[in-house]
C-alpha atoms as a PDB file:
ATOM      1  CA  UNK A   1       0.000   0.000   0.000  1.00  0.00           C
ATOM      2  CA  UNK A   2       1.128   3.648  -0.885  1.00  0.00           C
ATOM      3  CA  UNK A   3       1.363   6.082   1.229  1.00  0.00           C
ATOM      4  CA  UNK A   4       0.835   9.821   0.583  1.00  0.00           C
ATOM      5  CA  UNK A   5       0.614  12.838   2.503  1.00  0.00           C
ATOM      6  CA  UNK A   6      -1.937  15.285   2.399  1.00  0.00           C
ATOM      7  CA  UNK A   7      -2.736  18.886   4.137  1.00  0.00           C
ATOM      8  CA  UNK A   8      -5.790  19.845   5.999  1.00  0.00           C
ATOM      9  CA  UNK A   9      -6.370  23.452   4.054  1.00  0.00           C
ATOM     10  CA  UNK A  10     -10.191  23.085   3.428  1.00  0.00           C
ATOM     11  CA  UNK A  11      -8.809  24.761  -0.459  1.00  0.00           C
ATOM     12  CA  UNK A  12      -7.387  20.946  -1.074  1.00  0.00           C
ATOM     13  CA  UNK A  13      -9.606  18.999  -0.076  1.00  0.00           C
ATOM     14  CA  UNK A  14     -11.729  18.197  -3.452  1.00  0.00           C
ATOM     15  CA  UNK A  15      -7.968  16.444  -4.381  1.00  0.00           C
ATOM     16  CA  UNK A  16      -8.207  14.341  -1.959  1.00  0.00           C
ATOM     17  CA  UNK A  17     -11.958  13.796  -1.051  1.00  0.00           C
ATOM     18  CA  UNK A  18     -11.931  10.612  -3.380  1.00  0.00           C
ATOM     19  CA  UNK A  19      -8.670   9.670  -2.358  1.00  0.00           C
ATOM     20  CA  UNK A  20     -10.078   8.726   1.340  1.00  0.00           C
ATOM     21  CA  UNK A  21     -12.065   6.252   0.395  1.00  0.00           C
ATOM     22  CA  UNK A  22      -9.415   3.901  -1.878  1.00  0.00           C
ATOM     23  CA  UNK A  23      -7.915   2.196   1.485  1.00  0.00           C
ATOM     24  CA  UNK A  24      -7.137  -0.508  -0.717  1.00  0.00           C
ATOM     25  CA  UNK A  25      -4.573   1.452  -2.087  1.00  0.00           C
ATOM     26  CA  UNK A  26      -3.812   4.415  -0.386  1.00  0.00           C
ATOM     27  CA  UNK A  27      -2.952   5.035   3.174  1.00  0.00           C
ATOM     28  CA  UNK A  28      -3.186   8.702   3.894  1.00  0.00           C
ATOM     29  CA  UNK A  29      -1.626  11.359   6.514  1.00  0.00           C
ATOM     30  CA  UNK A  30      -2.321  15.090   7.066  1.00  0.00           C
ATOM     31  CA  UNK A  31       0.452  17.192   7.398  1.00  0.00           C
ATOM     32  CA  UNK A  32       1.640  20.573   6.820  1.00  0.00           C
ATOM     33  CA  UNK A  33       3.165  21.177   3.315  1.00  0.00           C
ATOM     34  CA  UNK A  34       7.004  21.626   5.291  1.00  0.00           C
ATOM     35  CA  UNK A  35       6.038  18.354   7.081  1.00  0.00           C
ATOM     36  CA  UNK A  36       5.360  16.448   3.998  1.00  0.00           C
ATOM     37  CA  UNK A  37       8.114  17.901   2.114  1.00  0.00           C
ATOM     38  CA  UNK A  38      10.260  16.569   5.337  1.00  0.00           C
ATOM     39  CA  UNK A  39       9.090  12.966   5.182  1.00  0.00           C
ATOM     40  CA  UNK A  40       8.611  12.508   1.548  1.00  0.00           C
ATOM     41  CA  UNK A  41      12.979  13.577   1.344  1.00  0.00           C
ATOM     42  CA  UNK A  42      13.306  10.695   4.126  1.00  0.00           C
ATOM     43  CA  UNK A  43      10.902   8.255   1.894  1.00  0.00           C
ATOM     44  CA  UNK A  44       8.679   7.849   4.484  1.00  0.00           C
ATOM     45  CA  UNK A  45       6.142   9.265   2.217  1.00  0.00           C
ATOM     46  CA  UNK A  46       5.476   7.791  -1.765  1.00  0.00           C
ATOM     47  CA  UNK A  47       3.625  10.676  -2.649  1.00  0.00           C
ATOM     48  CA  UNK A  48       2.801  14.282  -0.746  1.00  0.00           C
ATOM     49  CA  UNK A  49       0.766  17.647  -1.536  1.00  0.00           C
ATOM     50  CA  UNK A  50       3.176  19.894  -1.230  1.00  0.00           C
ATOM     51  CA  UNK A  51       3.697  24.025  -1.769  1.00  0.00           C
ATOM     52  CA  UNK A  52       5.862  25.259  -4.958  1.00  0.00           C
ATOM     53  CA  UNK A  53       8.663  26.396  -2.500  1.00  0.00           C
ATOM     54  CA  UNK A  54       8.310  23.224  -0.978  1.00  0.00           C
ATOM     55  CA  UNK A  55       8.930  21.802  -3.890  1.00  0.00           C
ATOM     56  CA  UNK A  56      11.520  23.728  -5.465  1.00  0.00           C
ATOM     57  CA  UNK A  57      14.121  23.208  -2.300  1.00  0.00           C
ATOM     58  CA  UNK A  58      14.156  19.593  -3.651  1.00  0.00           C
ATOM     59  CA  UNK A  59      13.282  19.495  -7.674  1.00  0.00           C
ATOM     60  CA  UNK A  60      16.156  17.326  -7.927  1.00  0.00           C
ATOM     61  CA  UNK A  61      14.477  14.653  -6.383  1.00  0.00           C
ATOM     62  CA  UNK A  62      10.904  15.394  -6.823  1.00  0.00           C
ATOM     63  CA  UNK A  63       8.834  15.944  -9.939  1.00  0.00           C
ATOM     64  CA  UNK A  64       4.998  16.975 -10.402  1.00  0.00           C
ATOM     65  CA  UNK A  65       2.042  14.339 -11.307  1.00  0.00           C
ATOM     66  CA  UNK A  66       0.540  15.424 -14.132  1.00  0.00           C
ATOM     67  CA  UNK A  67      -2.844  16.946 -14.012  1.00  0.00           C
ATOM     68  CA  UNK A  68      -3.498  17.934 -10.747  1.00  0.00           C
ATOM     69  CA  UNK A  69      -2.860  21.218  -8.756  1.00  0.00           C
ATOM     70  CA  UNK A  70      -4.614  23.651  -7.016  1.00  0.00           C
ATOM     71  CA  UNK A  71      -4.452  27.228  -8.436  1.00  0.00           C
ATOM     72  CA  UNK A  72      -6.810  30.348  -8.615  1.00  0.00           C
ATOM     73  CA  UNK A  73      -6.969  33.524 -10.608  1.00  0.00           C
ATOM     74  CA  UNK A  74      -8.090  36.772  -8.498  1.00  0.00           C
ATOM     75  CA  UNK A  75      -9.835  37.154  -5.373  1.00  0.00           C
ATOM     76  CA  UNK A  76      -9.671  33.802  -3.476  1.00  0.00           C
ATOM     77  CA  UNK A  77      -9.836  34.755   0.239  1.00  0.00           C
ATOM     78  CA  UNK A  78      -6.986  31.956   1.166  1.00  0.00           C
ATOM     79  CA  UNK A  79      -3.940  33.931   1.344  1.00  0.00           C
ATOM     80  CA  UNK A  80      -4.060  37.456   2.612  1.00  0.00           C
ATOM     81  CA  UNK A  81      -2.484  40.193   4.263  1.00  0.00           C
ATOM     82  CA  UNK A  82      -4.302  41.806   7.465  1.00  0.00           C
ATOM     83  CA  UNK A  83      -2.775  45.399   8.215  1.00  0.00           C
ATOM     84  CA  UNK A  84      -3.360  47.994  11.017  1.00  0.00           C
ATOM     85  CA  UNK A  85      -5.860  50.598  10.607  1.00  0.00           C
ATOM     86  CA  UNK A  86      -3.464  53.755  10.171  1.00  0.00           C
ATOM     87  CA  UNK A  87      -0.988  52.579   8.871  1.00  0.00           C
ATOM     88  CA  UNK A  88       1.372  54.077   5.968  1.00  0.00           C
ATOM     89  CA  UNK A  89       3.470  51.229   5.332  1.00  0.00           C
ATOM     90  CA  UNK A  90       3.793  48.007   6.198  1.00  0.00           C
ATOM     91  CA  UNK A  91       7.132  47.213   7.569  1.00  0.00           C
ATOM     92  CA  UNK A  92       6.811  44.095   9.546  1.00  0.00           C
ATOM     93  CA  UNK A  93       4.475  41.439   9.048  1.00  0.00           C
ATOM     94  CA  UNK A  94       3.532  38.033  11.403  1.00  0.00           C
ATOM     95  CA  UNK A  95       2.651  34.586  10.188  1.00  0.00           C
ATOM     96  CA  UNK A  96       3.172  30.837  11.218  1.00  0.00           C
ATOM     97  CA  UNK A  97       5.591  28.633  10.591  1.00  0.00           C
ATOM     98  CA  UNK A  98       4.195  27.030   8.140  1.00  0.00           C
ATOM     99  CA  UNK A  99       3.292  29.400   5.484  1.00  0.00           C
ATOM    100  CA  UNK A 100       6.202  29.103   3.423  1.00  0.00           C
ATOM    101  CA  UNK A 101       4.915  29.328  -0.352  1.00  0.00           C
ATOM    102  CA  UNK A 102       3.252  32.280   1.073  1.00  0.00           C
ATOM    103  CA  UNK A 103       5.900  34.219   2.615  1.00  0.00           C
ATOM    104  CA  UNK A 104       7.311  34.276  -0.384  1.00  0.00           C
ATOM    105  CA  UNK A 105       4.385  35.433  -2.611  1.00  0.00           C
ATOM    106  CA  UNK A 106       3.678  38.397   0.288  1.00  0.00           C
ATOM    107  CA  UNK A 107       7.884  39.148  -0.150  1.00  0.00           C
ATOM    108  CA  UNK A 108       7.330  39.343  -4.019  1.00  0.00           C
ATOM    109  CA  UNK A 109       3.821  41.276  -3.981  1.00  0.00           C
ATOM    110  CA  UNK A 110       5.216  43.805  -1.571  1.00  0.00           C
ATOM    111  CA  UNK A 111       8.695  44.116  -3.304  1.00  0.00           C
ATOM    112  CA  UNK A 112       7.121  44.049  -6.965  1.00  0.00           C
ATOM    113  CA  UNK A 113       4.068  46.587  -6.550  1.00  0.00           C
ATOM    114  CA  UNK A 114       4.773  48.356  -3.042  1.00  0.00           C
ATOM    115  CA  UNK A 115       8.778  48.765  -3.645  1.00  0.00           C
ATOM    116  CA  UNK A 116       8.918  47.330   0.133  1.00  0.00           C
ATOM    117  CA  UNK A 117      10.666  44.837   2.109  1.00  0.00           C
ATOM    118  CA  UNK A 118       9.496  44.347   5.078  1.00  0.00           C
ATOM    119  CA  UNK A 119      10.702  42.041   8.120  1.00  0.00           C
ATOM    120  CA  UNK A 120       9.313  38.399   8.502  1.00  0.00           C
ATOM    121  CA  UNK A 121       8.404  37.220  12.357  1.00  0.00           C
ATOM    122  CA  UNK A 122       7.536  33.709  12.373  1.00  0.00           C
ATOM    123  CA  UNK A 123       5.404  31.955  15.421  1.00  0.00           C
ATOM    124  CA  UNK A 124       4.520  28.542  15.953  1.00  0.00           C
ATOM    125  CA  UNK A 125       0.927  27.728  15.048  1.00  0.00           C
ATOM    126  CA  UNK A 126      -2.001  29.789  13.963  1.00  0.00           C
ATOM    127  CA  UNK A 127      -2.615  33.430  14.044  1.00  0.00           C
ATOM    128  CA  UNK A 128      -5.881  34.269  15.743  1.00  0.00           C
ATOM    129  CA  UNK A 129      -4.975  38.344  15.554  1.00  0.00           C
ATOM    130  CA  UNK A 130      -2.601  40.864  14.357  1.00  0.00           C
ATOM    131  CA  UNK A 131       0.211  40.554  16.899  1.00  0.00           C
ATOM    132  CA  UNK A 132       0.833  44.388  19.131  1.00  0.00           C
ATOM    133  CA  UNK A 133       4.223  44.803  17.456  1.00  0.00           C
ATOM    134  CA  UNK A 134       3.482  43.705  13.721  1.00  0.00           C
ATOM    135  CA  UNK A 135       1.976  45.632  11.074  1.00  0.00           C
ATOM    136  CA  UNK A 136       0.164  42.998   9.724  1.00  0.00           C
ATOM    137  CA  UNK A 137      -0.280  39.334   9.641  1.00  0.00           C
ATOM    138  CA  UNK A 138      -0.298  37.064   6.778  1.00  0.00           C
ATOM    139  CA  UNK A 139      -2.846  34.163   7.215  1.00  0.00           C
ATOM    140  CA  UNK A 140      -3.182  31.230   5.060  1.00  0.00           C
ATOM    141  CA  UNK A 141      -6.088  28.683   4.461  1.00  0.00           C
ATOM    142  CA  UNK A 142      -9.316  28.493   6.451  1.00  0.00           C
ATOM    143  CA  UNK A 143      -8.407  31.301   8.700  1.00  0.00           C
ATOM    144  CA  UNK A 144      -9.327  33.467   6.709  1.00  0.00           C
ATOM    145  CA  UNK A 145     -13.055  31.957   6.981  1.00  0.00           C
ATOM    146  CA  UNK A 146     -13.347  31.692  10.688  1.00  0.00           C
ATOM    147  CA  UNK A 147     -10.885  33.805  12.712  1.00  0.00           C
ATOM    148  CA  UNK A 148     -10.157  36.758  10.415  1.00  0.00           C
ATOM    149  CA  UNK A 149     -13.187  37.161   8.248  1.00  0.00           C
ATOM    150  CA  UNK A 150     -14.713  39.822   9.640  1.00  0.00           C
ATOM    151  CA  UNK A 151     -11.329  42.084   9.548  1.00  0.00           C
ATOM    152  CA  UNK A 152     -11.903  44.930   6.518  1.00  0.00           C
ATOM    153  CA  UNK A 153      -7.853  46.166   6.268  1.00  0.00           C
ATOM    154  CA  UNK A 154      -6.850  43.543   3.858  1.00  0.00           C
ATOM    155  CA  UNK A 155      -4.843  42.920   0.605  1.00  0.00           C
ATOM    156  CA  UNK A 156      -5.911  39.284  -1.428  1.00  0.00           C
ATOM    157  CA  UNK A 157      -2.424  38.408  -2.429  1.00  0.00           C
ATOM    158  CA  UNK A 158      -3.355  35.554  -5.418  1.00  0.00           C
ATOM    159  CA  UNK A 159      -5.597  38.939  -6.519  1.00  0.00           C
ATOM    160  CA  UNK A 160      -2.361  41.511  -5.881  1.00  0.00           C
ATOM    161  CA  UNK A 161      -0.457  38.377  -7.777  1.00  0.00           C
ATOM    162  CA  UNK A 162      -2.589  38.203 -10.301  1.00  0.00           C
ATOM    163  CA  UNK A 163      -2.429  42.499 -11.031  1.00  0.00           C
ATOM    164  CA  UNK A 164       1.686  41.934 -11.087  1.00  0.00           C
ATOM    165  CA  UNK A 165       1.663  38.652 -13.605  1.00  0.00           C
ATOM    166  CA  UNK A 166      -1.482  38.216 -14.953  1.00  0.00           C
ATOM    167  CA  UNK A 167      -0.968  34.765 -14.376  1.00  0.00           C
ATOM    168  CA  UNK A 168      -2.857  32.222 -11.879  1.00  0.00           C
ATOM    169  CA  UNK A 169      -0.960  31.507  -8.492  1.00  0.00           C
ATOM    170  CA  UNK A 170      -0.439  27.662  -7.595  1.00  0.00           C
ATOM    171  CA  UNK A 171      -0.953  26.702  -3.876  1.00  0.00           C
ATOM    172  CA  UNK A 172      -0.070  22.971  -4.341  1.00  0.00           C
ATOM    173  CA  UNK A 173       0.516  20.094  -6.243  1.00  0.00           C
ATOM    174  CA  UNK A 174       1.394  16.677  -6.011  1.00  0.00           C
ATOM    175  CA  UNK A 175       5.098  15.368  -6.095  1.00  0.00           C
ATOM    176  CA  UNK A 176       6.652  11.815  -6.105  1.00  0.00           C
ATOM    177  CA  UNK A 177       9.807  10.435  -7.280  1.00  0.00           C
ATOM    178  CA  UNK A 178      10.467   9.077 -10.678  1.00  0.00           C
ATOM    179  CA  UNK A 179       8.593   4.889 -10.247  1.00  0.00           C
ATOM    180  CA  UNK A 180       7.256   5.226  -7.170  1.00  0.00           C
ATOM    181  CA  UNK A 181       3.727   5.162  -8.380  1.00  0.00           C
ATOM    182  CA  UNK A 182       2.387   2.873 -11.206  1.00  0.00           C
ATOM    183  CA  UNK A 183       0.048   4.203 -14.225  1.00  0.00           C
ATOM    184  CA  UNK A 184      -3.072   2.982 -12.469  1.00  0.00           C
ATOM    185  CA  UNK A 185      -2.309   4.826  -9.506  1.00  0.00           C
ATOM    186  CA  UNK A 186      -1.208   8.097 -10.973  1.00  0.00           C
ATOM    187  CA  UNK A 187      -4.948   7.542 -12.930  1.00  0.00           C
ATOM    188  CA  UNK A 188      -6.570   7.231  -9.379  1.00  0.00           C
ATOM    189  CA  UNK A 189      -5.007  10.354  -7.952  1.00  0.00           C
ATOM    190  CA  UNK A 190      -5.696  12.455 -11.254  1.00  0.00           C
ATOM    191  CA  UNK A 191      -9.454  11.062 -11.448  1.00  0.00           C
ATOM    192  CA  UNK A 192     -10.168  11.737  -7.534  1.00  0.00           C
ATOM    193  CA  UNK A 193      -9.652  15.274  -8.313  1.00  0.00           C
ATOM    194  CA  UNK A 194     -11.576  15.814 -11.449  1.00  0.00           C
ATOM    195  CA  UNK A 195     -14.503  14.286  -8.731  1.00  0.00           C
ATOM    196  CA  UNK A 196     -13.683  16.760  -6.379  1.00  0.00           C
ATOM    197  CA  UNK A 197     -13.916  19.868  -8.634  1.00  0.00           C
ATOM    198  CA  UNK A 198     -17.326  18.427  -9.911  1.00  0.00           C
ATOM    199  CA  UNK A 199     -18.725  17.699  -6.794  1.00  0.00           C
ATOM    200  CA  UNK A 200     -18.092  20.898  -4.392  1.00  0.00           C
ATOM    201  CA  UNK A 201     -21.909  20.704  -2.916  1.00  0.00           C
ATOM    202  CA  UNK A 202     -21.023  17.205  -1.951  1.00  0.00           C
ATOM    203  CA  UNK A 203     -17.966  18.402   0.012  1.00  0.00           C
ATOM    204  CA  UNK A 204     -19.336  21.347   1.353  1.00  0.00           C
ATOM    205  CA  UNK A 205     -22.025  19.518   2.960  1.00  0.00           C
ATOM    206  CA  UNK A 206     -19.360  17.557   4.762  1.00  0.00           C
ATOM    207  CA  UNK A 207     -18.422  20.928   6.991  1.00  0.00           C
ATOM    208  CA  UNK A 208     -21.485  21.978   9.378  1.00  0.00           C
ATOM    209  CA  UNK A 209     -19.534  24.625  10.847  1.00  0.00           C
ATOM    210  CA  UNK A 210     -19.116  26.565   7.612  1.00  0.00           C
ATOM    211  CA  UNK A 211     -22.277  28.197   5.682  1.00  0.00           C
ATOM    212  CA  UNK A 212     -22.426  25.799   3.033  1.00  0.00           C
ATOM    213  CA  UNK A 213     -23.170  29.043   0.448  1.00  0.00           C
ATOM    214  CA  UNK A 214     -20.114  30.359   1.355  1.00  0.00           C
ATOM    215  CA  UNK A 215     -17.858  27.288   1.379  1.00  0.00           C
ATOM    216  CA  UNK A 216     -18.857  26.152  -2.209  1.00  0.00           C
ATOM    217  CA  UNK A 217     -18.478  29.870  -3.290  1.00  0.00           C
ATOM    218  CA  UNK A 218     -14.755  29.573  -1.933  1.00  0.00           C
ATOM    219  CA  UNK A 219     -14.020  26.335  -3.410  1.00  0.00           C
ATOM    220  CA  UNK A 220     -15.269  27.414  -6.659  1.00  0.00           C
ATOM    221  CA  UNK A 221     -12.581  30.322  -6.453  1.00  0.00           C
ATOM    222  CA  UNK A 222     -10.034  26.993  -7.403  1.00  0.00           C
ATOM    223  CA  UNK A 223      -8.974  25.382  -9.869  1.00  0.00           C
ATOM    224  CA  UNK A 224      -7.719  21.516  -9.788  1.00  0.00           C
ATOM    225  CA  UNK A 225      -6.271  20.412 -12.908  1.00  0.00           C
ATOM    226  CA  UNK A 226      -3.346  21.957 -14.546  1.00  0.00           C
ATOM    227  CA  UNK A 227      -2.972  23.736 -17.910  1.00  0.00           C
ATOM    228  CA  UNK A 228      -0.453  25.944 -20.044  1.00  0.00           C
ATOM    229  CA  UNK A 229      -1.494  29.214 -17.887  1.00  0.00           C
ATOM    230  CA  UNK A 230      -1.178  27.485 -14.923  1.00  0.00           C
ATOM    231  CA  UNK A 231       2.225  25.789 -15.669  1.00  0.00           C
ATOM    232  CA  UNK A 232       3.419  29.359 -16.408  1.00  0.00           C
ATOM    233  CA  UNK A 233       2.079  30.822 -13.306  1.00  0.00           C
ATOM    234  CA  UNK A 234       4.307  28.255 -11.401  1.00  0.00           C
ATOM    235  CA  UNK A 235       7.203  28.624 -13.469  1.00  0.00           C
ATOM    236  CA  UNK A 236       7.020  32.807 -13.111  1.00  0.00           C
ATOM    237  CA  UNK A 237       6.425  31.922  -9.414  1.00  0.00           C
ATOM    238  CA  UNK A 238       9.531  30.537  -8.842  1.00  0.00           C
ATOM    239  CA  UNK A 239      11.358  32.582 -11.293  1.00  0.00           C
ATOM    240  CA  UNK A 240      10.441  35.805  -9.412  1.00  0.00           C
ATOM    241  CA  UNK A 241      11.408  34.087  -6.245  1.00  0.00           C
ATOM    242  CA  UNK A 242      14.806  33.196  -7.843  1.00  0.00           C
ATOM    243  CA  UNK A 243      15.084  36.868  -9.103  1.00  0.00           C
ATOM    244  CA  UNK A 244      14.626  38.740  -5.376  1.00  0.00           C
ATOM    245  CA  UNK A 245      17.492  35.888  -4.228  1.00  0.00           C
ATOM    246  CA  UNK A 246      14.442  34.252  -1.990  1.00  0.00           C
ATOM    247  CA  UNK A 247      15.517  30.786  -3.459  1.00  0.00           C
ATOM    248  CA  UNK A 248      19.149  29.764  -4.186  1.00  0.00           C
ATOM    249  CA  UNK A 249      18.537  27.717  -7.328  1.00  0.00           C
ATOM    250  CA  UNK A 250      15.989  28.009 -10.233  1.00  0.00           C
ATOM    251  CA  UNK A 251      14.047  24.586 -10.185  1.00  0.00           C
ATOM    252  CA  UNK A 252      12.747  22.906 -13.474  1.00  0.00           C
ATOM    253  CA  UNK A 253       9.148  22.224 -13.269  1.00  0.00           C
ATOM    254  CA  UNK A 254       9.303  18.738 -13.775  1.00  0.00           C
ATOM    255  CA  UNK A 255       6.025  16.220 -14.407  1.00  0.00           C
ATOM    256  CA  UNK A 256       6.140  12.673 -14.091  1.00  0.00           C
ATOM    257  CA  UNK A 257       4.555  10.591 -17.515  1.00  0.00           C
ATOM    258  CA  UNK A 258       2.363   7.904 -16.968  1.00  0.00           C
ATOM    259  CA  UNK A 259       4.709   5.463 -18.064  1.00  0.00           C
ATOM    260  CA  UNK A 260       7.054   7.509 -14.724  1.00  0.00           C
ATOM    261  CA  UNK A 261       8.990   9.355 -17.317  1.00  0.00           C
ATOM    262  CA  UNK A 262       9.861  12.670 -16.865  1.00  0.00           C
ATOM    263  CA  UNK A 263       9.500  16.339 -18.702  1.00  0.00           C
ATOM    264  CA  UNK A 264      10.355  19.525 -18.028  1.00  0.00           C
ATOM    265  CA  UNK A 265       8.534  22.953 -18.415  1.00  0.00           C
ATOM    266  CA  UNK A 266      10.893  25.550 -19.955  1.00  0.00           C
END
C-alpha cells in the first residue's frame, strides 16, 4: 500500500476527497506542506501535496504528477495580508511557521508593486490576531473563513499576484519520485480530483460549521487540474522568487509521464 501525505487546508480537499475512500490502495496522513516535504525527502512518504517552495528546495528529487494542482486567478480569500488601521506602510508582518509558499508570494507582492521589504516574524501555530508589534499578519487557508473574516484592512495576495503577472498563483501540487507510483495509480489520484472539482456541494455539505453558500463559493474560487497558464504561473512563481534571491537555485518544473517518465517545463 502507498502512502501519501496530504494537508488539511479546506482549499485541497476536493484532491483528496476521493482519495479517502481507496484504502485498498492508499494510506493517507495530514500534514503541513514543510512536514510532507520533510518525510517525503526521508521516503517515508510515496507521494505528498506539497507548496511550490516546498517543492523547489528539492526538484532534484521530486517531480509533479501530471494533471493535478490547485491554483486560482483573483480574489480567493486563502492567502491574505491583514494590516493595522493607520498605517502608511507596512514594515513588519507576522505569520506561522508554516506558510512558506506564502511568505514568499507576500515578499514578491510587496517588493514588486509596493517597492517594500518588510521584516518576517515567524510563530509557531495559527494566528488568531494581528500581533501588538506587527503591522500585519499574513494568514493562510481556512483562517481566513473563521478567525479573520470579519477584519476589513486587507490585501488578497493571489488577486495583488494576479495584477503583477497576470498569471494564476499555484498553492499545491502533487510530487513523487520518478517509479514510485504505477500508471493505475497516478490515474486514481488524477481522477479523484476531477470528482472533487465536480462535486463541491457534496464536500461542502461535509463541513457543518461553515455556511455551506459560502464554502462552495470559496471552493469554486479553485482550480484543480493543470494547464499551459497554470504551468506558467508556477514557473514565473519561482522565477520571481529566484530573481529577489528568496531561493538559491531556479528549479525545473518537472512532471512525471504515466509510463514515470519525466518532462520539463521551460
Amino acid at each position: 500500500m502507498k502512502k501519501l501525505g496530504i494537508t488539511a487546508s479546506l482549499f485541497a480537499v476536493p484532491v483528496f476527497h476521493k482519495l479517502k475512500e481507496r484504502t485498498d490502495v492508499f494510506e493517507l496522513s495530514t500534514n503541513s506542506s514543510l512536514e510532507n516535504a520533510k518525510l517525503l525527502r526521508e521516503d517515508k512518504l510515496d507521494a505528498a501535496f506539497l507548496s511550490p517552495i516546498d517543492y523547489a528546495r528539492h526538484s532534484d528529487i521530486f517531480s509533479l504528477i501530471p494533471g493535478v494542482a490547485v491554483s486560482s486567478e483573483g480574489f480567493s480569500r486563502t492567502i491574505s495580508l491583514f494590516f493595522k488601521e493607520g498605517i502608511k506602510e507596512i514594515n513588519s508582518i507576522s505569520t506561522d511557521i508554516t506558510s512558506v509558499s506564502e511568505m514568499v508570494l507576500a515578499k514578491i507582492v510587496m517588493l514588486e508593486k509596493y517597492s517594500t521589504s518588510p521584516k518576517f516574524t515567524v510563530k509557531e501555530g495559527a494566528l488568531t490576531e494581528i500581533p501588538e508589534k506587527a503591522d500585519a499578519a499574513l494568514v493562510t487557508g481556512d483562517a481566513n473563513l473563521s478567525v479573520f473574516k470579519d477584519l476589513q484592512n486587507k490585501l488578497d495576495l493571489v488577486d495583488e499576484w494576479l495584477d503583477i503577472t497576470e498569471l494564476p498563483y499555484v498553492h499545491g501540487f502533487w510530487v513523487s519520485r520518478e517509479d514510485r507510483l504505477t500508471p493505475t495509480e497516478l490515474s486514481i489520484i488524477k481522477d479523484a480530483a476531477s470528482y472533487g472539482a465536480t462535486h463541491l456541494t457534496e464536500i461542502a455539505s461535509l463541513y457543518p460549521n461553515y455556511s455551506k453558500d459560502d464554502l462552495i463559493e470559496y471552493l469554486s474560487a479553485f482550480m484543480y487540474e493543470v494547464n499551459q497558464k497554470i504551468e506558467s504561473g508556477l514557473s514565473e512563481f519561482l522565477r520571481m522568487a529566484y530573481y529577489h534571491h528568496i531561493i538559491a537555485d531556479l528549479p525545473d518544473v518537472k512532471f512525471l509521464k504515466q509510463d514515470n517518465q519525466t518532462f520539463s517545463v521551460n
